[in-house]
N, C-alpha and C. Protein backbone atom coordinates (compact mmCIF):
# COMPACT_ATOMS: atom_id res chain seq x y z
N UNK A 1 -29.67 80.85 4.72
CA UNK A 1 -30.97 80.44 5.21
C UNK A 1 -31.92 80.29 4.03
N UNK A 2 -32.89 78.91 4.03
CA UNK A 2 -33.48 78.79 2.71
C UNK A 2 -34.53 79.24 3.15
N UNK A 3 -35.28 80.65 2.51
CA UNK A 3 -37.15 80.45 2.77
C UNK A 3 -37.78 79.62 1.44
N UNK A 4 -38.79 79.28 2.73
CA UNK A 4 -40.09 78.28 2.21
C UNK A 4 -41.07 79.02 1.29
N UNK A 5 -41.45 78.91 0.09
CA UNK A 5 -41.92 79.42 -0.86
C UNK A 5 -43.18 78.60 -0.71
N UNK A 6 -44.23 79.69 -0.60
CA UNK A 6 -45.47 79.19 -0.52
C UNK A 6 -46.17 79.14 -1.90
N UNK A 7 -46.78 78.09 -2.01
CA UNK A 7 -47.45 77.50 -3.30
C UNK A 7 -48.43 78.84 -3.95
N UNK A 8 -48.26 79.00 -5.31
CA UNK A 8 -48.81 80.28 -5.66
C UNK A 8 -50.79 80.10 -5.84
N UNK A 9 -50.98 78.93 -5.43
CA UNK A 9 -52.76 78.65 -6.05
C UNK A 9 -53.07 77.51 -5.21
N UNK A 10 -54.55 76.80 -4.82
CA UNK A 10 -54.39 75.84 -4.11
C UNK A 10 -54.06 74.79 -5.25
N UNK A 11 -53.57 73.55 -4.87
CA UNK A 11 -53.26 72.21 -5.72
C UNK A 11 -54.46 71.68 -6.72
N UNK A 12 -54.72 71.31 -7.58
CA UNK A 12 -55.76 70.73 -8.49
C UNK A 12 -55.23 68.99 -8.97
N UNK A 13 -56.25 68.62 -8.77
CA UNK A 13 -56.40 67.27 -9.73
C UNK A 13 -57.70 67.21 -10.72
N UNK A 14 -57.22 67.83 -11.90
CA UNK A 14 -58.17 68.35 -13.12
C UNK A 14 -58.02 67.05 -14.14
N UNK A 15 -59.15 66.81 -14.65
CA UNK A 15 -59.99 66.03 -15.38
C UNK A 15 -59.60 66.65 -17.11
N UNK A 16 -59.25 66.66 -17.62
CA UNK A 16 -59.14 67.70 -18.98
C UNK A 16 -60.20 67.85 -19.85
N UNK A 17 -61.29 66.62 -20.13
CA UNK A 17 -61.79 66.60 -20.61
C UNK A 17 -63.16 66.16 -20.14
N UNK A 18 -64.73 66.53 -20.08
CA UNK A 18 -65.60 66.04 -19.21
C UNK A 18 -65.82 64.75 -20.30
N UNK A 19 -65.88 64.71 -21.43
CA UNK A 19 -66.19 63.11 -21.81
C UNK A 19 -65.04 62.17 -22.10
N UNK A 20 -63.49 62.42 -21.27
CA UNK A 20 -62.99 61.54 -21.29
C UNK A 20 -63.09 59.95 -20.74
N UNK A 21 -62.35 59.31 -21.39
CA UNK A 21 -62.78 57.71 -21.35
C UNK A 21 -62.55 57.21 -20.15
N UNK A 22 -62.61 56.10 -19.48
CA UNK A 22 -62.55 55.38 -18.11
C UNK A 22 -61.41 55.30 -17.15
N UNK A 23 -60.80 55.14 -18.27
CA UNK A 23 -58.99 55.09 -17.72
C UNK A 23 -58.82 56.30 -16.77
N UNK A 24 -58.99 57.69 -18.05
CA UNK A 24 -58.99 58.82 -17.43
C UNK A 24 -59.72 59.33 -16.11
N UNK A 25 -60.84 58.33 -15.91
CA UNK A 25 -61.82 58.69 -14.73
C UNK A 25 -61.22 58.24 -13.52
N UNK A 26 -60.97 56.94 -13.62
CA UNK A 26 -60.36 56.01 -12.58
C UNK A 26 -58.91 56.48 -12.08
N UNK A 27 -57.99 56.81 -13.34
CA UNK A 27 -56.90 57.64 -12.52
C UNK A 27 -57.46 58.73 -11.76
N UNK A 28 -58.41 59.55 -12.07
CA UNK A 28 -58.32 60.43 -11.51
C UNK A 28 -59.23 60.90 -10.45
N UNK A 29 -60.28 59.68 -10.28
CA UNK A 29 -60.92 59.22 -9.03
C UNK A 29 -59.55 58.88 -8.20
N UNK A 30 -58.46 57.97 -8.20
CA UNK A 30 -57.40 57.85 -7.21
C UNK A 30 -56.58 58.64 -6.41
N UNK A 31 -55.98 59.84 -7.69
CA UNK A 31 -55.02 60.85 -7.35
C UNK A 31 -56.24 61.67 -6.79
N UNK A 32 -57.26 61.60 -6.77
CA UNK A 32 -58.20 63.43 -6.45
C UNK A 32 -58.39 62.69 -4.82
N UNK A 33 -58.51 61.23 -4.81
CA UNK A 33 -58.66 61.16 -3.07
C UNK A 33 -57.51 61.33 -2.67
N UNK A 34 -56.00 60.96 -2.96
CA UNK A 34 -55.07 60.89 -2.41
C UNK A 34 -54.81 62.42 -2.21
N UNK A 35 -55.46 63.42 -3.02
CA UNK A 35 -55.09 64.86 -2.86
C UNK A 35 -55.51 65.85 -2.46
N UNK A 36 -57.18 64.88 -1.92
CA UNK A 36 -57.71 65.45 -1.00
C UNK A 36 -57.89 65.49 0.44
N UNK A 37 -56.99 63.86 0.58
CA UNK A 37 -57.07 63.27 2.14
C UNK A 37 -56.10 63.63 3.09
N UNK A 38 -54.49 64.74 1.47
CA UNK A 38 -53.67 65.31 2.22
C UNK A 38 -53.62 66.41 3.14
N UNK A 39 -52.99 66.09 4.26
CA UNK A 39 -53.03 67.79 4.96
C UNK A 39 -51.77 68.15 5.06
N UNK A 40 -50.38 67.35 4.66
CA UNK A 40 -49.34 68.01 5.20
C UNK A 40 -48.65 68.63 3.92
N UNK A 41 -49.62 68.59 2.48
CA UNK A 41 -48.57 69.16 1.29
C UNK A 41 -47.66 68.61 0.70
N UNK A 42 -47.18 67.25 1.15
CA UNK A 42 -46.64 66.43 0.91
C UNK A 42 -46.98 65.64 -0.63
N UNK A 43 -48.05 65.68 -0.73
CA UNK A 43 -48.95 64.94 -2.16
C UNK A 43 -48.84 66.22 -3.01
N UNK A 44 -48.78 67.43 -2.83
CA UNK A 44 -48.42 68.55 -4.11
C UNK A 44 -47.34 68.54 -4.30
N UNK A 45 -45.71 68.43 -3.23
CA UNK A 45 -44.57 68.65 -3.55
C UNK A 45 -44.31 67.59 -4.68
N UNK A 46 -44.80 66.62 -4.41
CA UNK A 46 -44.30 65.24 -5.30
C UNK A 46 -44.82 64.84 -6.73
N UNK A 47 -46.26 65.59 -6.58
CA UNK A 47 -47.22 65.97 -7.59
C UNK A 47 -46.86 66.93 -8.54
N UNK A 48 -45.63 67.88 -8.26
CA UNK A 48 -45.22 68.69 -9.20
C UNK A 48 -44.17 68.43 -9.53
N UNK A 49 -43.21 67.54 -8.84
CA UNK A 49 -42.33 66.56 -9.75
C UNK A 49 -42.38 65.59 -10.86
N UNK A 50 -43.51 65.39 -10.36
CA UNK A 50 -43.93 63.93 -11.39
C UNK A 50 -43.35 64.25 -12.87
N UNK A 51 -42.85 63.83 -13.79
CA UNK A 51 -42.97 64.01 -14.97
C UNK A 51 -44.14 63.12 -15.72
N UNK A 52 -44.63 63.33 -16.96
CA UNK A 52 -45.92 63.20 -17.68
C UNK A 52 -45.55 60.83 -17.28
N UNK A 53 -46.50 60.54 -17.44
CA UNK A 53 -46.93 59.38 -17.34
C UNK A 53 -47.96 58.79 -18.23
N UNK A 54 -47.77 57.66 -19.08
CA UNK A 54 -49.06 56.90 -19.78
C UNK A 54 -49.37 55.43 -18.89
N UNK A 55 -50.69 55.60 -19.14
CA UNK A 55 -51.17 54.32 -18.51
C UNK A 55 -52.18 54.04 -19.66
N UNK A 56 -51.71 52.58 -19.81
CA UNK A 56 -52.64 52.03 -21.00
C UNK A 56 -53.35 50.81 -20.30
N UNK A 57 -54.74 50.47 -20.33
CA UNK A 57 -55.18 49.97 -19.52
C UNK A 57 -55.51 48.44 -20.38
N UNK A 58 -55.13 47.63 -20.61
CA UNK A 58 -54.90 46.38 -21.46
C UNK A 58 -56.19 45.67 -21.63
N UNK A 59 -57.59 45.87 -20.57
CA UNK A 59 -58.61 44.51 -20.54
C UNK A 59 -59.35 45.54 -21.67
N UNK A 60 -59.14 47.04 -21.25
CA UNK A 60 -60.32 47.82 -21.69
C UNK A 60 -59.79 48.63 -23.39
N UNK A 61 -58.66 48.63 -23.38
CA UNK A 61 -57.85 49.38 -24.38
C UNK A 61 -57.72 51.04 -24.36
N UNK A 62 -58.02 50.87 -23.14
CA UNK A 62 -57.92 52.50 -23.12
C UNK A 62 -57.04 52.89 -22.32
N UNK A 63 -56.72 54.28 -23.19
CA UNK A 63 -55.42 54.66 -22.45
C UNK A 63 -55.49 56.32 -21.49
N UNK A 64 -54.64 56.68 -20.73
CA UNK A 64 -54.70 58.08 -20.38
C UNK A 64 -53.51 58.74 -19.35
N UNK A 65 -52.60 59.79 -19.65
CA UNK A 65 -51.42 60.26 -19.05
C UNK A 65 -51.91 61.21 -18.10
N UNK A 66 -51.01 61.47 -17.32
CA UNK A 66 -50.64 61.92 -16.43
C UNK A 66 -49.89 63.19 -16.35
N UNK A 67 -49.92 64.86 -16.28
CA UNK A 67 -48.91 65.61 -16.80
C UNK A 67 -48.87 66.84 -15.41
N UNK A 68 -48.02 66.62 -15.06
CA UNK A 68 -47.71 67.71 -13.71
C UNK A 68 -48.02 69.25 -14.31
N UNK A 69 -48.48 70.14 -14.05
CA UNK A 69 -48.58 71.40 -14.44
C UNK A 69 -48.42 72.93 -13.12
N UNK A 70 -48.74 74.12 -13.62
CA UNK A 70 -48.39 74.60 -12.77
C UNK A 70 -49.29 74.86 -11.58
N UNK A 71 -50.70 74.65 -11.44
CA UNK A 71 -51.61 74.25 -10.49
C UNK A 71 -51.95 72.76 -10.09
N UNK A 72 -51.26 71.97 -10.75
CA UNK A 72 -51.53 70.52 -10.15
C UNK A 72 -51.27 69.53 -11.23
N UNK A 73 -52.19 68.71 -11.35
CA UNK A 73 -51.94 67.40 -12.39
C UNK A 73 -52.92 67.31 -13.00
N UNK A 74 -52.73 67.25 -14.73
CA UNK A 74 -53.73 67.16 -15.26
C UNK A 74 -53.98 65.67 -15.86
N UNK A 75 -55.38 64.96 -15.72
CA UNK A 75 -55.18 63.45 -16.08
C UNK A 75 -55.95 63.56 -17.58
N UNK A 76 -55.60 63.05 -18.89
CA UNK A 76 -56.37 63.35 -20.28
C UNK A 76 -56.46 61.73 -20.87
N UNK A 77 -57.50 61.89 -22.01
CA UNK A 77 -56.67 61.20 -22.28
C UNK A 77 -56.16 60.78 -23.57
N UNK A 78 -55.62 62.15 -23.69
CA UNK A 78 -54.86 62.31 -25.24
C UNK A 78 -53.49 61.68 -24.59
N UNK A 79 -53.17 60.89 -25.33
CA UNK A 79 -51.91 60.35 -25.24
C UNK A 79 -50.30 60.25 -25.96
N UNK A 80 -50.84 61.20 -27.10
CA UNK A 80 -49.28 61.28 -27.99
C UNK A 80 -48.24 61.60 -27.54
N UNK A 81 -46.91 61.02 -28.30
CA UNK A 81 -45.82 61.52 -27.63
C UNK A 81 -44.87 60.29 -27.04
N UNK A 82 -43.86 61.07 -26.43
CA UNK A 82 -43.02 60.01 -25.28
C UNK A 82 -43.11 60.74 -24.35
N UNK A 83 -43.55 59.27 -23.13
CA UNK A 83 -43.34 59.76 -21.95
C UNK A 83 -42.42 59.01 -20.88
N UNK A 84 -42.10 59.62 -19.70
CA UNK A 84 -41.02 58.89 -19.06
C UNK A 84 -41.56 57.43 -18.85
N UNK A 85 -42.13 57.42 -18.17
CA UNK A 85 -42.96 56.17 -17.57
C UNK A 85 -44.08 56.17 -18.07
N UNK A 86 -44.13 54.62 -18.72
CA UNK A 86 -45.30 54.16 -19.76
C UNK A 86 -45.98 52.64 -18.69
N UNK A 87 -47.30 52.69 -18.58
CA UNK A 87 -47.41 51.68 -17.92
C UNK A 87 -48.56 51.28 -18.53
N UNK A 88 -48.36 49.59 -19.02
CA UNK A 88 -49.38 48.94 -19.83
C UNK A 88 -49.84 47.67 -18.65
N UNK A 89 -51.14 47.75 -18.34
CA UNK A 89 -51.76 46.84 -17.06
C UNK A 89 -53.19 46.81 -17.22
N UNK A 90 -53.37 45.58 -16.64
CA UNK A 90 -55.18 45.62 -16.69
C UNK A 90 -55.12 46.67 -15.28
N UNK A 91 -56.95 46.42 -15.53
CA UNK A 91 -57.75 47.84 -14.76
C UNK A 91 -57.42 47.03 -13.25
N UNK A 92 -57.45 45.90 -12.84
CA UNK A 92 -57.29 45.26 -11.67
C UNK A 92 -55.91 45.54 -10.55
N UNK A 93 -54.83 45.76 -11.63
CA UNK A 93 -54.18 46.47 -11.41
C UNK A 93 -53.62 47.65 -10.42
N UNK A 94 -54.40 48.05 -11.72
CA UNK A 94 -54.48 49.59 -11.01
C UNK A 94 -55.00 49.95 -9.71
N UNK A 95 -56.36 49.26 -9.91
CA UNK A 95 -56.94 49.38 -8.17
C UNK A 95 -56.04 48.01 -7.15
N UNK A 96 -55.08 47.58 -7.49
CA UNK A 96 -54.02 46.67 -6.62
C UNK A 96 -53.04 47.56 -5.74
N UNK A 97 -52.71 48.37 -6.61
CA UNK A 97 -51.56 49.36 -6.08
C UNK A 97 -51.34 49.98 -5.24
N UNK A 98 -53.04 50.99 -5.03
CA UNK A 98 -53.10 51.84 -4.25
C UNK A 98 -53.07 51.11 -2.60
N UNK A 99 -53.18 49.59 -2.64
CA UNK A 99 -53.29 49.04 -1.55
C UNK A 99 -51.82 48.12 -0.86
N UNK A 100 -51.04 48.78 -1.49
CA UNK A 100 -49.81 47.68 -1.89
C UNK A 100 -49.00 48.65 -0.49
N UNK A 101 -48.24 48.10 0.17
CA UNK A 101 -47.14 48.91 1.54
C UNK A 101 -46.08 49.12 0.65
N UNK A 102 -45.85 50.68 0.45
CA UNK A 102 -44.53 51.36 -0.03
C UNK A 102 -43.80 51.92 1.30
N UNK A 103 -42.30 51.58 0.96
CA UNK A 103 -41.48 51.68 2.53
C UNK A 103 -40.83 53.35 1.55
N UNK A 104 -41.42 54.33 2.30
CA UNK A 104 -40.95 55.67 1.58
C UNK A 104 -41.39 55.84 0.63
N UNK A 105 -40.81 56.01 -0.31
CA UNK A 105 -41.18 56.67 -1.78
C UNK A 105 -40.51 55.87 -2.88
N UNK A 106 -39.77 54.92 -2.47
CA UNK A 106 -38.65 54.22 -3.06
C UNK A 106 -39.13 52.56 -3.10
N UNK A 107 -39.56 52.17 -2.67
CA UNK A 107 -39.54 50.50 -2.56
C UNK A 107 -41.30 49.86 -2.14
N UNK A 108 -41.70 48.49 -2.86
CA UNK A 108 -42.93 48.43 -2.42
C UNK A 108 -42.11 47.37 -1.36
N UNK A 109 -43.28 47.11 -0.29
CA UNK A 109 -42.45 46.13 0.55
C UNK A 109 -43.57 45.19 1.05
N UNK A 110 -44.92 45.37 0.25
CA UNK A 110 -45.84 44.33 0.84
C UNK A 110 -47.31 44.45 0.63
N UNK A 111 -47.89 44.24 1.61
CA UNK A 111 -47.59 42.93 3.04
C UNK A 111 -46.90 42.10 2.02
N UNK A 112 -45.82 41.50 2.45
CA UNK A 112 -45.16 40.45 1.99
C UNK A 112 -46.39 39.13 1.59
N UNK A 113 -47.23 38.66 2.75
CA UNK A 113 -48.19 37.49 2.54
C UNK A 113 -49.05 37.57 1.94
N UNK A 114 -49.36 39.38 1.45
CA UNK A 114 -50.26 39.76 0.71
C UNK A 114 -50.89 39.00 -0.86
N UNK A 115 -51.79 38.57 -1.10
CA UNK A 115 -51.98 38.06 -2.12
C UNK A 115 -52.07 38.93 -3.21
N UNK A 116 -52.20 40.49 -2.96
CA UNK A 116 -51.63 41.35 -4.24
C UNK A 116 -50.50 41.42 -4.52
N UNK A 117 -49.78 41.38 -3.81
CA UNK A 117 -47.98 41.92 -3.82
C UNK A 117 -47.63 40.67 -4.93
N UNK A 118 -47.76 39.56 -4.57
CA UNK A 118 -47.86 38.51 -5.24
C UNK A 118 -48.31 38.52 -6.43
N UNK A 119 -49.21 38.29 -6.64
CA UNK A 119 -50.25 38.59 -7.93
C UNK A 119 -49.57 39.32 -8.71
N UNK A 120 -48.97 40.90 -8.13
CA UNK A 120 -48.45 42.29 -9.22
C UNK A 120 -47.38 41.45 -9.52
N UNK A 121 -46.22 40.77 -8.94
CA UNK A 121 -44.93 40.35 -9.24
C UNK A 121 -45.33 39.44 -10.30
N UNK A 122 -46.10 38.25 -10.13
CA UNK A 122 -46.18 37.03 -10.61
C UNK A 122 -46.63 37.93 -12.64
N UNK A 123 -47.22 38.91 -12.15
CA UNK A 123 -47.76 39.14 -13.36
C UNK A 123 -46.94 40.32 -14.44
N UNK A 124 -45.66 40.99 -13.64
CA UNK A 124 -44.37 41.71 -14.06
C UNK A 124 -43.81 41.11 -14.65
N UNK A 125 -43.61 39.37 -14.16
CA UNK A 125 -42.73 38.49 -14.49
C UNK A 125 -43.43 37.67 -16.04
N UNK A 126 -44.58 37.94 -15.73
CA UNK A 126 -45.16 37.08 -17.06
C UNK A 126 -45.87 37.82 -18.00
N UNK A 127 -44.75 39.16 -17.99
CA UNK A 127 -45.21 40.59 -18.73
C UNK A 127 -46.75 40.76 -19.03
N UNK A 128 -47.46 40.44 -18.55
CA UNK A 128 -48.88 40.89 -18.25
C UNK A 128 -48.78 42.31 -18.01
N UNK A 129 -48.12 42.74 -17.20
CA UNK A 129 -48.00 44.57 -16.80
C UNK A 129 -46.54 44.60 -17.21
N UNK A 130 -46.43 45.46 -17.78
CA UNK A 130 -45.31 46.07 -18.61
C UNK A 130 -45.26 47.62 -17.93
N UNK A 131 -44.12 47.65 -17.48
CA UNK A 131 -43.54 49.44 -17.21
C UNK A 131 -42.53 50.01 -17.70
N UNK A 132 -42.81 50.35 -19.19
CA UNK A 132 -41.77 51.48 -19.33
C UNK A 132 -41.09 52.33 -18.82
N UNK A 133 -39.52 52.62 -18.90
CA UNK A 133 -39.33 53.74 -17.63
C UNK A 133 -39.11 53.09 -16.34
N UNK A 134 -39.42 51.98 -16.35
CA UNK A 134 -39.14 51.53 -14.60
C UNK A 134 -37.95 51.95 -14.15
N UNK A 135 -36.19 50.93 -15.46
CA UNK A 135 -35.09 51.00 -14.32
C UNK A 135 -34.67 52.87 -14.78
N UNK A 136 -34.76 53.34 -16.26
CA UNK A 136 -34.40 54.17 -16.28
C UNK A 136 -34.76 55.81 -15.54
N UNK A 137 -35.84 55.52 -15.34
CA UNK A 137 -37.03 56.73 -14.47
C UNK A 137 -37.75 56.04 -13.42
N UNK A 138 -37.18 55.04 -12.76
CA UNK A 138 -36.94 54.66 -11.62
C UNK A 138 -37.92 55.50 -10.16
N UNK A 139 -37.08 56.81 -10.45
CA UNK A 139 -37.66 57.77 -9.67
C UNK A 139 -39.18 57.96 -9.67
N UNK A 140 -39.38 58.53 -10.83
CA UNK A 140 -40.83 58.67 -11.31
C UNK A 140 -41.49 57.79 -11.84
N UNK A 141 -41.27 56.90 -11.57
CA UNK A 141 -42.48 55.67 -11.60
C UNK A 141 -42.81 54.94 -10.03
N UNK A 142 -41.58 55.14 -9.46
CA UNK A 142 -42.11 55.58 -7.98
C UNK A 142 -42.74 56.28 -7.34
N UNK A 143 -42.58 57.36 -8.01
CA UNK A 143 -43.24 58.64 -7.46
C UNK A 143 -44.66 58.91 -7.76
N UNK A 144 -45.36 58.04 -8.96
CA UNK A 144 -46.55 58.04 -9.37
C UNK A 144 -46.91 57.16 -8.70
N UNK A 145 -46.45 55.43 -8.71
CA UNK A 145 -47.26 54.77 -7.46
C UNK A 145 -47.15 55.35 -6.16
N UNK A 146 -46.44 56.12 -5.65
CA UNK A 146 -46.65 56.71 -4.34
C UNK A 146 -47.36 57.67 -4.65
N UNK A 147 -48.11 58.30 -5.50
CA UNK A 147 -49.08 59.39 -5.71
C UNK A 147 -50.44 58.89 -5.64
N UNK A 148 -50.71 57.67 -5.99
CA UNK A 148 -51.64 56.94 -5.88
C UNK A 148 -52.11 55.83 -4.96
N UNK A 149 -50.84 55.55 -4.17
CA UNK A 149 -50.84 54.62 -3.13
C UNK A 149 -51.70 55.56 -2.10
N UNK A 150 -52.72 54.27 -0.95
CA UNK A 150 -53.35 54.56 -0.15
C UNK A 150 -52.28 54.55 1.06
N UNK A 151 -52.02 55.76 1.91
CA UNK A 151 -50.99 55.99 3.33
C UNK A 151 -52.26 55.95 4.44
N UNK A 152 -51.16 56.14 5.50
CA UNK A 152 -51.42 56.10 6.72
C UNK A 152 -52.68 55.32 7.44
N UNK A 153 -52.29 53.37 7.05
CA UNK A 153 -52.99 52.40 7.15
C UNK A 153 -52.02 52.14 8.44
């Protein structure tokens, strides 16, 4: 019989730095609604999987990662290092995603007629957004757009 191990602190989506740059704000304006709108715990289990993440934001040049910790996720935006999933995209982007239909945790699937879904592909294809880590960390680059994706539309 497996017991359920209750989380030792409530969940955080921490800021690291108060004069970090835009990137850093905007990620973390996304993940702090998605982690606050949760009630079933579902957004911490997945949130402490995540492995570390860069997002470099291409219109603005600024960059800022992503790093799972043991109270939650911290967004900075010191960026050295390797990380699994590297994602280079304008800021338009970014606010595209959270609106994009993910079927699970695994696949985006739309709206198919959607003029974003479109747009993100057309612009994958004409390396405009670049994702490091996609086929190899696969997982966790899923798992960050589903951390940031807007549910239960």
């Amino acid at each position: 019989m497996k017991a359920k191990v209750a989380p030792a602190g409530p969940f955080t989506v921490s800021l690291a730095d108060e004069d970090s740059n835009g990137a850093a704000c905007l990620v973390h304006m996304l993940l702090s609604q998605q982690a606050d709108g949760d009630t079933t715990g579902r957004f911490a289990r997945e949130a402490a999987r995540l492995r570390p993440v860069k997002l470099v934001l291409t219109d603005t040049q600024e960059a800022c990662a992503v790093v799972a910790g043991p109270g939650g996720l911290t967004v900075t935006d010191r960026v050295d290092g390797r990380y699994a999933t590297a994602i280079e995209a304008a800021s338009r982007h970014l606010l595209d995603v959270p609106q994009l239909r993910l079927a699970g945790r695994f696949l985006i699937t739309g709206p198919l007629r959607g003029p974003r879904l479109w747009s993100l592909l057309r612009d994958i294809a004409a390396r405009r957004v670049v994702i490091g880590g996609l086929l190899r960390h696969y997982a966790n680059t899923m798992r960050f757009l589903w951390l940031i994706n807007v549910r239960g539309r």
